[in-house]
N, C-alpha and C. Protein backbone atom coordinates (compact mmCIF):
# COMPACT_ATOMS: atom_id res chain seq x y z
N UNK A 1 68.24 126.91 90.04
CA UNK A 1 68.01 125.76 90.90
C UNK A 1 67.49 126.29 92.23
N UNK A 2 67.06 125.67 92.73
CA UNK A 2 65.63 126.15 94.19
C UNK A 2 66.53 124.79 95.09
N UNK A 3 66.33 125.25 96.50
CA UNK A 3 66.73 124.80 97.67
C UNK A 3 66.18 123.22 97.36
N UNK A 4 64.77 122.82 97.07
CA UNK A 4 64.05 121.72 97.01
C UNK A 4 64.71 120.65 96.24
N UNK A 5 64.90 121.61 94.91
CA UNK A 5 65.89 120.59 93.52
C UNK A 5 67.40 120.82 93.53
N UNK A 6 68.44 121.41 94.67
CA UNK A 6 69.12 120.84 94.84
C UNK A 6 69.25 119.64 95.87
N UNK A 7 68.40 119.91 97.07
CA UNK A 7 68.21 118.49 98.17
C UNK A 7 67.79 117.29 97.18
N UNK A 8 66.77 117.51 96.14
CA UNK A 8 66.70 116.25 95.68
C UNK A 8 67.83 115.53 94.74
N UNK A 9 68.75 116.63 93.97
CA UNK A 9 70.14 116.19 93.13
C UNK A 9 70.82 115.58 93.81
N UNK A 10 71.39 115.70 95.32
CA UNK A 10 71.58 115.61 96.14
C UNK A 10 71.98 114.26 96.76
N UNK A 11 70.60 113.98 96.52
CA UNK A 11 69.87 112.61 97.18
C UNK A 11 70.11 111.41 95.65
N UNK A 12 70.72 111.98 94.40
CA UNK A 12 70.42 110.98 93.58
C UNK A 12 72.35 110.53 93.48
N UNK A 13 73.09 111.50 94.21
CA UNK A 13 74.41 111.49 93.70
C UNK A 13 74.94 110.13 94.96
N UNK A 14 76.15 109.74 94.73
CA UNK A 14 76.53 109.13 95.94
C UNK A 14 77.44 109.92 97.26
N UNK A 15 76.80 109.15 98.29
CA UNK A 15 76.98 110.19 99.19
C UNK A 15 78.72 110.62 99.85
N UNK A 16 79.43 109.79 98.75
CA UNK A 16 80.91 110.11 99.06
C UNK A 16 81.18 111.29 97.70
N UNK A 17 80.50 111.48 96.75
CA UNK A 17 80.45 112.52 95.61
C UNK A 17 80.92 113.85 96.77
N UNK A 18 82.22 114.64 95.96
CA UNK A 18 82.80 115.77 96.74
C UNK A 18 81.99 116.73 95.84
N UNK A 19 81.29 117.06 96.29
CA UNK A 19 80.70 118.56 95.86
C UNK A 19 81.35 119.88 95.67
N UNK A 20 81.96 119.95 94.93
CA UNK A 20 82.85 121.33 94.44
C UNK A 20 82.50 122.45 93.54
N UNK A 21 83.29 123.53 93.26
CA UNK A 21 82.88 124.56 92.29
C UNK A 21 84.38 124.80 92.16
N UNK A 22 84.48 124.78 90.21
CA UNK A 22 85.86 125.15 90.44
C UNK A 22 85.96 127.09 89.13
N UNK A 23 86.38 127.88 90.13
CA UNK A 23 86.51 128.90 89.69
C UNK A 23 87.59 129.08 88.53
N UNK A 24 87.71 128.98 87.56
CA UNK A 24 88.77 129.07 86.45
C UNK A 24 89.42 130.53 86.68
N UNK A 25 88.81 131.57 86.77
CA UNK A 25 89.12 132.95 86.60
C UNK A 25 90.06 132.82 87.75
N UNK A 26 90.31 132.26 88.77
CA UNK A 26 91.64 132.41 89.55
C UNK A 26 92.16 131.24 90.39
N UNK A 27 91.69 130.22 88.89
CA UNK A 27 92.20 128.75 89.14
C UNK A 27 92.16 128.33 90.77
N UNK A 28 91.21 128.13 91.59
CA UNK A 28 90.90 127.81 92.52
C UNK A 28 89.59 126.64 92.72
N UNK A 29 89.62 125.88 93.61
CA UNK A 29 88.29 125.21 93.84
C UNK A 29 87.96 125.16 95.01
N UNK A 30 86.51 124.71 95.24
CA UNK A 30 85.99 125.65 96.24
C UNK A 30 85.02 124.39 96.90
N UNK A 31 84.79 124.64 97.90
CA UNK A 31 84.00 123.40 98.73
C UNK A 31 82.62 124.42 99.08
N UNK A 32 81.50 123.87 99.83
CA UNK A 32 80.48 124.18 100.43
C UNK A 32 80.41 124.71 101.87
N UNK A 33 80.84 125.42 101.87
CA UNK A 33 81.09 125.90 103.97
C UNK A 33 79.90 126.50 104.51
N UNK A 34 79.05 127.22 104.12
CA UNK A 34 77.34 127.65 104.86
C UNK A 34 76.69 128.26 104.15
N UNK A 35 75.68 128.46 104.37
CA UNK A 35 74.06 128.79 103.72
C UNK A 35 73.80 130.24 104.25
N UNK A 36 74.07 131.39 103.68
CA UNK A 36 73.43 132.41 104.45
C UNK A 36 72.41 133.16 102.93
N UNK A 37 71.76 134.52 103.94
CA UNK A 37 70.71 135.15 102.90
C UNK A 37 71.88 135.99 101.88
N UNK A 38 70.98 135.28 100.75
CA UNK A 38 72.07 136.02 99.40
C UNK A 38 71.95 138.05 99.64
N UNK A 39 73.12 138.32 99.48
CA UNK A 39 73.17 140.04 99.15
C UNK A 39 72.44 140.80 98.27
N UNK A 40 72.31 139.92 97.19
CA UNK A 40 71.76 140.09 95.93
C UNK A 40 70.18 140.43 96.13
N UNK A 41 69.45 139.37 96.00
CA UNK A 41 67.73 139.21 97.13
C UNK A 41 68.10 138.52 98.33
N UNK A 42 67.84 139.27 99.14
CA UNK A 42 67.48 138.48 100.27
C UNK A 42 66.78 137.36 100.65
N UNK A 43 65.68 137.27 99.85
CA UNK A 43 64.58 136.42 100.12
C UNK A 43 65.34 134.69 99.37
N UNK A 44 66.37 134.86 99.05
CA UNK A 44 67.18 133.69 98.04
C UNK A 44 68.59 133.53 99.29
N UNK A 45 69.14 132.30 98.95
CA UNK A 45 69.89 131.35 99.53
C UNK A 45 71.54 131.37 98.87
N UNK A 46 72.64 132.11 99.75
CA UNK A 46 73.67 132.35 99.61
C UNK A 46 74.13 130.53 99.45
N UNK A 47 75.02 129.99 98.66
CA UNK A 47 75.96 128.63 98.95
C UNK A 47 77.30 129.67 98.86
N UNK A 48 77.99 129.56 100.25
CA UNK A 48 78.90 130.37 100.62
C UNK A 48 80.28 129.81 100.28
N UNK A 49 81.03 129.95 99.34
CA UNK A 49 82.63 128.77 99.43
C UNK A 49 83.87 128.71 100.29
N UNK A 50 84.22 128.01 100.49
CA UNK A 50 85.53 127.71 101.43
C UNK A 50 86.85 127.15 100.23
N UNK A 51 87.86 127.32 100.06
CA UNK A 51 88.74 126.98 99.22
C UNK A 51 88.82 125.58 99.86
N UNK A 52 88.98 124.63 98.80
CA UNK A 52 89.04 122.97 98.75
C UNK A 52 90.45 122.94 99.10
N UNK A 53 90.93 121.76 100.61
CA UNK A 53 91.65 121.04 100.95
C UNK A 53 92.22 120.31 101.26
N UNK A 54 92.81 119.55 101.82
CA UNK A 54 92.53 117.78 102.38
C UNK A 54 91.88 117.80 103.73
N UNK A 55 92.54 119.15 104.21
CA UNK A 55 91.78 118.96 105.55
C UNK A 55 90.43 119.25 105.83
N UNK A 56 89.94 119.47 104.82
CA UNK A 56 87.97 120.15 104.48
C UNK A 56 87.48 119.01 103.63
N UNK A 57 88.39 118.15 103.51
CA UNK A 57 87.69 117.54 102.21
C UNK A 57 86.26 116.43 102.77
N UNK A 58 86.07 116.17 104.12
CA UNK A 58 84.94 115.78 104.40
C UNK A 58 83.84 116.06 104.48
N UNK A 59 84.34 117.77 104.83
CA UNK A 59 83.05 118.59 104.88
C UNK A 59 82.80 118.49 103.13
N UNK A 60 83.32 118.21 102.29
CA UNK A 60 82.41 118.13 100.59
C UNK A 60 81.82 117.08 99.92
N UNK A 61 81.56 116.04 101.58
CA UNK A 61 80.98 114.96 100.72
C UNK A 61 79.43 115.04 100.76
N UNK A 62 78.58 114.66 99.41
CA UNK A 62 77.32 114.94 99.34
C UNK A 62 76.64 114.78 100.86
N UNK A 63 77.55 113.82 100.96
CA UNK A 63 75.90 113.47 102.78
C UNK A 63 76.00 114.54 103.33
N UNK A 64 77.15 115.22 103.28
CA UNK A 64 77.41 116.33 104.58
C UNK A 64 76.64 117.39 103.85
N UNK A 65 76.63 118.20 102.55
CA UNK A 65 76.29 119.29 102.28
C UNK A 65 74.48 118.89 101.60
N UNK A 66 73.99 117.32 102.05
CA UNK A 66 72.52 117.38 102.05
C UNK A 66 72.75 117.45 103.17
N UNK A 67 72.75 117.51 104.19
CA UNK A 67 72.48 117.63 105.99
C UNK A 67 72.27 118.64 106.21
N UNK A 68 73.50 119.57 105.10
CA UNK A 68 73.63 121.12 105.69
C UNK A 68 72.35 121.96 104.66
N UNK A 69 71.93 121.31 103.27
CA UNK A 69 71.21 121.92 102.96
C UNK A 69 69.78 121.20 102.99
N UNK A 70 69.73 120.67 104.16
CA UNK A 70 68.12 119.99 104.74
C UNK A 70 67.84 121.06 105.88
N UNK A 71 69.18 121.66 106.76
CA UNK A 71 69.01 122.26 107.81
C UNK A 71 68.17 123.62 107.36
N UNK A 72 68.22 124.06 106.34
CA UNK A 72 68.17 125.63 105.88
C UNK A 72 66.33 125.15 105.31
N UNK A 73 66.09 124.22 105.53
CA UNK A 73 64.54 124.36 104.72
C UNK A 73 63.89 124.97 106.16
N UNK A 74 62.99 125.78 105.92
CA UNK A 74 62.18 126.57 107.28
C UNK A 74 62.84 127.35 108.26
N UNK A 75 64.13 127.07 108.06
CA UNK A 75 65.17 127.95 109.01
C UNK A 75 64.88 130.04 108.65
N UNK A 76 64.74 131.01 109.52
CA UNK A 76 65.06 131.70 109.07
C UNK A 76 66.35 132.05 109.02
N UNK A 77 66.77 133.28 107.73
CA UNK A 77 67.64 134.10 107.71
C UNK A 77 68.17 135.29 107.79
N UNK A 78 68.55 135.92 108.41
CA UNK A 78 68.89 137.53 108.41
C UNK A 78 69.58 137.85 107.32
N UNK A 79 68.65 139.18 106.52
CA UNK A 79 69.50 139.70 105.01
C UNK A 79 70.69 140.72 105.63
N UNK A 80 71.22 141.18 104.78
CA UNK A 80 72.52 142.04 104.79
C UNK A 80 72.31 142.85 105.82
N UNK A 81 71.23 143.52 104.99
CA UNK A 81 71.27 145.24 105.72
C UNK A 81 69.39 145.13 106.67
N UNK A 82 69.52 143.56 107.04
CA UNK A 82 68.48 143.52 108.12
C UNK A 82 66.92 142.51 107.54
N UNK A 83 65.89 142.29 108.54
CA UNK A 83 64.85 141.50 108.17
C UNK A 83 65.28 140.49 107.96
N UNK A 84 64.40 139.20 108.10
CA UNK A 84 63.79 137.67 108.45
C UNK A 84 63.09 137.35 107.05
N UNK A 85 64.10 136.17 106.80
CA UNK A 85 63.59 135.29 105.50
C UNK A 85 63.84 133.85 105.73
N UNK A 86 62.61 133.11 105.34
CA UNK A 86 62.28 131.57 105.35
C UNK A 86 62.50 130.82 104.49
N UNK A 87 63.72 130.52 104.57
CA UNK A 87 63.88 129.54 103.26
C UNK A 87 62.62 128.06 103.18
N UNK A 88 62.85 127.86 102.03
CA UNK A 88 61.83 126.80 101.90
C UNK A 88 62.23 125.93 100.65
N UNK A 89 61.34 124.90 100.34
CA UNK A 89 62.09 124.18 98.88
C UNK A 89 62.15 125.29 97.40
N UNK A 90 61.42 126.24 97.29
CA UNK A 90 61.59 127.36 96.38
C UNK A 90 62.43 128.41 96.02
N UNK A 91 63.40 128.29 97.56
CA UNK A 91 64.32 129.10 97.61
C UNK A 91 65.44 129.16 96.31
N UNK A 92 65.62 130.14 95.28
CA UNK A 92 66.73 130.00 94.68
C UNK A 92 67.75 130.05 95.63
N UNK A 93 69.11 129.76 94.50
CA UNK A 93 70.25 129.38 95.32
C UNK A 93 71.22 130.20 94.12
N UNK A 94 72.03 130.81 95.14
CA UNK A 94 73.23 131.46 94.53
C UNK A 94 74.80 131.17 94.65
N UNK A 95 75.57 131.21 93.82
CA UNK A 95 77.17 130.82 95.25
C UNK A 95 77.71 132.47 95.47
N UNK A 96 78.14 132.69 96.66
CA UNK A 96 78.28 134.20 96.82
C UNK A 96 78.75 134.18 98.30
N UNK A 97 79.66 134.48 98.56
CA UNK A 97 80.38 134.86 100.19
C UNK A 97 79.43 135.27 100.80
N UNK A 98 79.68 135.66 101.98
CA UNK A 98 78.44 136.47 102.75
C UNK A 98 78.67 138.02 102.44
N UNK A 99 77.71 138.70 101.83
CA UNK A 99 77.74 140.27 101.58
C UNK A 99 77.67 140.44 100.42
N UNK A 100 78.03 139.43 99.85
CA UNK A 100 78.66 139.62 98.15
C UNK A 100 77.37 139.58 97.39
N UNK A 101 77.12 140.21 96.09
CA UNK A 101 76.03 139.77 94.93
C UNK A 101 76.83 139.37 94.02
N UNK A 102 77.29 138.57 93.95
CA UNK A 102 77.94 137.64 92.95
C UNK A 102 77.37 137.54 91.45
N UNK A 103 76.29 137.82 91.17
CA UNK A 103 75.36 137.41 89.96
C UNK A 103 74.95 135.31 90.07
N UNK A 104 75.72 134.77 90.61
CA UNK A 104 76.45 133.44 89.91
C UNK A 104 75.04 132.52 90.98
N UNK A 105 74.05 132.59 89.57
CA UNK A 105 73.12 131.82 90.23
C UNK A 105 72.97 130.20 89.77
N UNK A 106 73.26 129.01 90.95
CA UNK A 106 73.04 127.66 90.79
C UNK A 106 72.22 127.40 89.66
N UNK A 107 72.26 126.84 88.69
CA UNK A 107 71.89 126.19 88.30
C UNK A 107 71.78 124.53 88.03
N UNK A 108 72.37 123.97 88.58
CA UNK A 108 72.55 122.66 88.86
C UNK A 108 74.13 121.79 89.11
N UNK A 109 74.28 120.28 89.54
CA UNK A 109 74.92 119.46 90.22
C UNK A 109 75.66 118.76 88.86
N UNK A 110 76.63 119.09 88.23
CA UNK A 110 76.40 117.74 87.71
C UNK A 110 76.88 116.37 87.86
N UNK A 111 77.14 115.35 87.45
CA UNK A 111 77.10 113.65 87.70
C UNK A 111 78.78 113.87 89.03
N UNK A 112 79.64 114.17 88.10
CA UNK A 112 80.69 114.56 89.16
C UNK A 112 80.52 115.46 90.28
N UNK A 113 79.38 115.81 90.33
CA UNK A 113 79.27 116.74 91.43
C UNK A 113 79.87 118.44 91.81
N UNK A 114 79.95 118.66 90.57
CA UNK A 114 79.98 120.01 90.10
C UNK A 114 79.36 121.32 90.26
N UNK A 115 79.50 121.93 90.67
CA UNK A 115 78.27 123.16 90.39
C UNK A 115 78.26 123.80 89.11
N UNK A 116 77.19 123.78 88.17
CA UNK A 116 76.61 124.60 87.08
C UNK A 116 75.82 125.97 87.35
N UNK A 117 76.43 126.71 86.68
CA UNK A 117 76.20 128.25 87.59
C UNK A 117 75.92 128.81 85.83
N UNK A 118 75.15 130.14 86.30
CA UNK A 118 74.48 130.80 85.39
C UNK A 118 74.90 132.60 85.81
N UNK A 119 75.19 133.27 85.17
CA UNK A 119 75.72 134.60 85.50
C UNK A 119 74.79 135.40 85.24
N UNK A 120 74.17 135.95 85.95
CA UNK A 120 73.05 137.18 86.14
C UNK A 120 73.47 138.23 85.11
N UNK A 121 72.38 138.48 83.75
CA UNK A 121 73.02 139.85 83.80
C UNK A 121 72.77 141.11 84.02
């Protein structure tokens, strides 16, 4: 999934839809907290997680994390270990802390507002 076709998934969900990722491997779920340059390529778009709570739970509603991922189109980013990258609607998208190469590349939203992730191998 690219920066462009998640803003547009985005835009089709309702804007109280909590946007989550839920990690099974250590039964946790996870909200949307910032956009930085993935570890992995640089030139690609970290979705960074915050553990899901009541007191975050606004920051996971679709309007908020299209706002936050409208801000990142043309924005640059600084990679790990240095240099300037432009995200744009092409940008893949990864979920991955900041530093991390996670493999765990977006692949799409689904109706509940899910993240569908794909594991690099």
């Amino acid at each position: 999934m690219t920066l462009g076709s998640f803003i547009s998934r985005l835009k089709e969900l309702d804007e109280n839809t909590l946007i989550l990722f839920r990690d099974s491997r250590v039964d946790r779920t996870y909200i949307v907290s910032d956009f930085s340059s993935y570890r992995g390529y640089y030139e690609d778009l970290a979705i960074e997680p915050e553990v899901f709570a009541l007191h975050n739970r606004h920051r996971a509603v679709a309007s908020n994390v299209l706002h936050m991922a409208k801000t990142c189109l043309g924005k640059s980013f600084c990679g790990y270990k240095g240099g300037e990258y432009v995200m744009n609607k092409g940008t893949a998208l990864w979920l991955s802390s900041y530093g991390v190469a996670t493999g765990m590349r977006v692949c799409g939203v689904s109706d509940d507002g899910h993240f569908l992730v794909d594991l690099e191998d």
